[in-house]
C-alpha atoms as a PDB file:
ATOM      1  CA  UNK A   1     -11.626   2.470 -22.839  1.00  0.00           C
ATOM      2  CA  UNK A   2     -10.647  -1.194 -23.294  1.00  0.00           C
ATOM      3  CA  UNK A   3      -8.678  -2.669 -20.196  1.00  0.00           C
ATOM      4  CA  UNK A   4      -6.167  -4.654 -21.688  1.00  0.00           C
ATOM      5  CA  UNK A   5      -5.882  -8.629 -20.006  1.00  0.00           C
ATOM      6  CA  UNK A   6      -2.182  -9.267 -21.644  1.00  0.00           C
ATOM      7  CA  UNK A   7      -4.157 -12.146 -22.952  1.00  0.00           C
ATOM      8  CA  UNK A   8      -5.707 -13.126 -19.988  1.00  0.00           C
ATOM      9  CA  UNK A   9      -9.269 -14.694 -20.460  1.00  0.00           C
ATOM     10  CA  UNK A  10     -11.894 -16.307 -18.550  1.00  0.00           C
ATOM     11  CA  UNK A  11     -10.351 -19.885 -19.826  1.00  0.00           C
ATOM     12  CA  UNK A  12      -7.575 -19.904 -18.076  1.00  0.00           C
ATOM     13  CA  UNK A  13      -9.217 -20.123 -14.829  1.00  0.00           C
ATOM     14  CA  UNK A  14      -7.945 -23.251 -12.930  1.00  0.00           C
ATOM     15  CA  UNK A  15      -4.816 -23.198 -14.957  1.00  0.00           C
ATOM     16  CA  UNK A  16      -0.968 -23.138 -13.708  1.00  0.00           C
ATOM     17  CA  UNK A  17       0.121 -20.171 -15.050  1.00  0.00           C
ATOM     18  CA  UNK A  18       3.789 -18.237 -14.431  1.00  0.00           C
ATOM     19  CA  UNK A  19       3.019 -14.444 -14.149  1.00  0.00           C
ATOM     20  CA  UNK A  20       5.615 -11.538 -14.754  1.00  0.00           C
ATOM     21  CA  UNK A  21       4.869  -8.713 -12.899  1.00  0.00           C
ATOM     22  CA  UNK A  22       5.922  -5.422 -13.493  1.00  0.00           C
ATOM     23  CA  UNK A  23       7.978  -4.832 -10.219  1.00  0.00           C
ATOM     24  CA  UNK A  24      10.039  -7.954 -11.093  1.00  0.00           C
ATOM     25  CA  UNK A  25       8.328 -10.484  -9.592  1.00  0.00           C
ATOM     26  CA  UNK A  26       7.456 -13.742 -11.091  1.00  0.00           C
ATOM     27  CA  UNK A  27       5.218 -15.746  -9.586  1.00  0.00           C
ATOM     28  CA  UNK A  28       3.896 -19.592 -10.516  1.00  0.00           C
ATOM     29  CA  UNK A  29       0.211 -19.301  -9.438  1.00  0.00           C
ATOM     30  CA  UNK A  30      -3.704 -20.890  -9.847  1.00  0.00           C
ATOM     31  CA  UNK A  31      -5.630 -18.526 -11.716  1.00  0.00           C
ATOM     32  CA  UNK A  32      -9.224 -19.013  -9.687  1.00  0.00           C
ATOM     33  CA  UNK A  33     -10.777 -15.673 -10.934  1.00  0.00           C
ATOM     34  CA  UNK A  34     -10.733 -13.594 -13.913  1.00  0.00           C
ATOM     35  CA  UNK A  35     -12.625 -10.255 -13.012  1.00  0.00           C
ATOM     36  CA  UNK A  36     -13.591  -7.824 -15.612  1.00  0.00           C
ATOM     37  CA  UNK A  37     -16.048  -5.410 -15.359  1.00  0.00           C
ATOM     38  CA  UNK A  38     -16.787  -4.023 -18.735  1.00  0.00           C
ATOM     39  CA  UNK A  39     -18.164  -0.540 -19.049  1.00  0.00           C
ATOM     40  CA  UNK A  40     -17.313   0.219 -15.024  1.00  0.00           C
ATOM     41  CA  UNK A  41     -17.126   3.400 -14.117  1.00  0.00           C
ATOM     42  CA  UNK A  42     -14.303   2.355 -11.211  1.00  0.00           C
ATOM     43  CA  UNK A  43     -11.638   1.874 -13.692  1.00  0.00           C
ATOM     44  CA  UNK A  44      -9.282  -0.746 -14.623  1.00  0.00           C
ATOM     45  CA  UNK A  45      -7.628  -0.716 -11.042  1.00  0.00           C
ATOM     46  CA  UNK A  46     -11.380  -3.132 -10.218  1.00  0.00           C
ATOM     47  CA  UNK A  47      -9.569  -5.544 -13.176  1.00  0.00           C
ATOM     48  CA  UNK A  48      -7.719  -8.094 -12.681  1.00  0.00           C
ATOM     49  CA  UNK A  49      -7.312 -11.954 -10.826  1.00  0.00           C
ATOM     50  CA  UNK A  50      -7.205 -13.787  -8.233  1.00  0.00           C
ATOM     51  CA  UNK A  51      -5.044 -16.445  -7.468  1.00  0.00           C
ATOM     52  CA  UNK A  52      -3.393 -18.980  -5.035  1.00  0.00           C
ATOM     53  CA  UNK A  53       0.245 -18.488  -5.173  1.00  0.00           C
ATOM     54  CA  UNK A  54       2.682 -21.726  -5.827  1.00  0.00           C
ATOM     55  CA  UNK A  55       6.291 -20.055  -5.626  1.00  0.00           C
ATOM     56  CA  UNK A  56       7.622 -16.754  -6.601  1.00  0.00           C
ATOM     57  CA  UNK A  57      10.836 -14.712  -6.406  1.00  0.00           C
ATOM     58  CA  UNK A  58       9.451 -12.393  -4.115  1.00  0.00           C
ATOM     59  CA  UNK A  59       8.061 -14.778  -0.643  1.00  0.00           C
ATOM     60  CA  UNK A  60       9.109 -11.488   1.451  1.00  0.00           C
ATOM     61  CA  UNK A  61       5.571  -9.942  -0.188  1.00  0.00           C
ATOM     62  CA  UNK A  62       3.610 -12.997   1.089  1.00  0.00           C
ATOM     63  CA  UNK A  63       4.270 -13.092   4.563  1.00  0.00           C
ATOM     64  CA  UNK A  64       0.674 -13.120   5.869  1.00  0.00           C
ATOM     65  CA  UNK A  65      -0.789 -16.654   6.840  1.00  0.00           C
ATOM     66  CA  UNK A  66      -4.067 -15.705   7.277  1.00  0.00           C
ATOM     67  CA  UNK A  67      -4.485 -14.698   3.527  1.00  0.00           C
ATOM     68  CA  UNK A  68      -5.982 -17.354   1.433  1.00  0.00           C
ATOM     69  CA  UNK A  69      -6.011 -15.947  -2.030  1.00  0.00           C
ATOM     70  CA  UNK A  70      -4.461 -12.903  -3.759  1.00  0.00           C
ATOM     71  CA  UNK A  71      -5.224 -10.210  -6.123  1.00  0.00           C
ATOM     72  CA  UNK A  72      -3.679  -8.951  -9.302  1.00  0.00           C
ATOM     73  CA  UNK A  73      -4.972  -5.912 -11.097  1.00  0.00           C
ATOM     74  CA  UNK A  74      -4.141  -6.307 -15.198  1.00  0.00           C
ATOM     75  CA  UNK A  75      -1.832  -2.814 -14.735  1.00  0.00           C
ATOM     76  CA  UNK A  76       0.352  -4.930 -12.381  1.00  0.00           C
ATOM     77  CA  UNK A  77       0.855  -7.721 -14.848  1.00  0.00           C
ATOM     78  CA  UNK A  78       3.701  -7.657 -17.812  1.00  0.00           C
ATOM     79  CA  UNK A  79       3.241 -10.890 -19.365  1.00  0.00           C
ATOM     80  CA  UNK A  80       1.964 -14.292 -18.408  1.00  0.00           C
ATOM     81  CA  UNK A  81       2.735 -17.946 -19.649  1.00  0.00           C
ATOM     82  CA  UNK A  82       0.274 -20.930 -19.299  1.00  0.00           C
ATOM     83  CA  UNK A  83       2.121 -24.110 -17.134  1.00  0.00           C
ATOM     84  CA  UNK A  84      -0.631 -26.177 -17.262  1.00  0.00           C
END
């Protein structure tokens, strides 16, 4: 089975994108990774990105200084539109 991006491709690594996440949050983020392992056997929670985060609605989720970048897996993601 296809694991579906929401539109999400390789090219928009290094881009300012705005992300909606299905739990409410929205987040302004760095896309530095777009991870897709086609044909994996792990399933589509191994999917996803990995970011540095700009702002979002949710700072109580990021309280950890010691964490450089974050992951996304696609399931997590509602939509997404490019900033820059």
């Amino acid at each position: 089975m296809a694991t579906d991006t929401k539109g999400l491709s390789p090219e928009h690594e290094g881009k300012v994108l705005r992300v909606f996440f299905k739990d409410g949050e929205i987040a302004e983020l760095r896309l530095l990774h777009f991870d897709l392992h086609e044909n994996c056997e792990c399933g589509d929670e191994y999917a996803g990105i990995i970011y540095d985060l700009i702002q979002t609605n949710h700072p109580e989720d990021y309280t950890d200084p010691k964490i450089g970048a974050f992951w996304s897996d696609f399931a997590e993601i509602e939509k997404f539109e490019l900033v820059n």
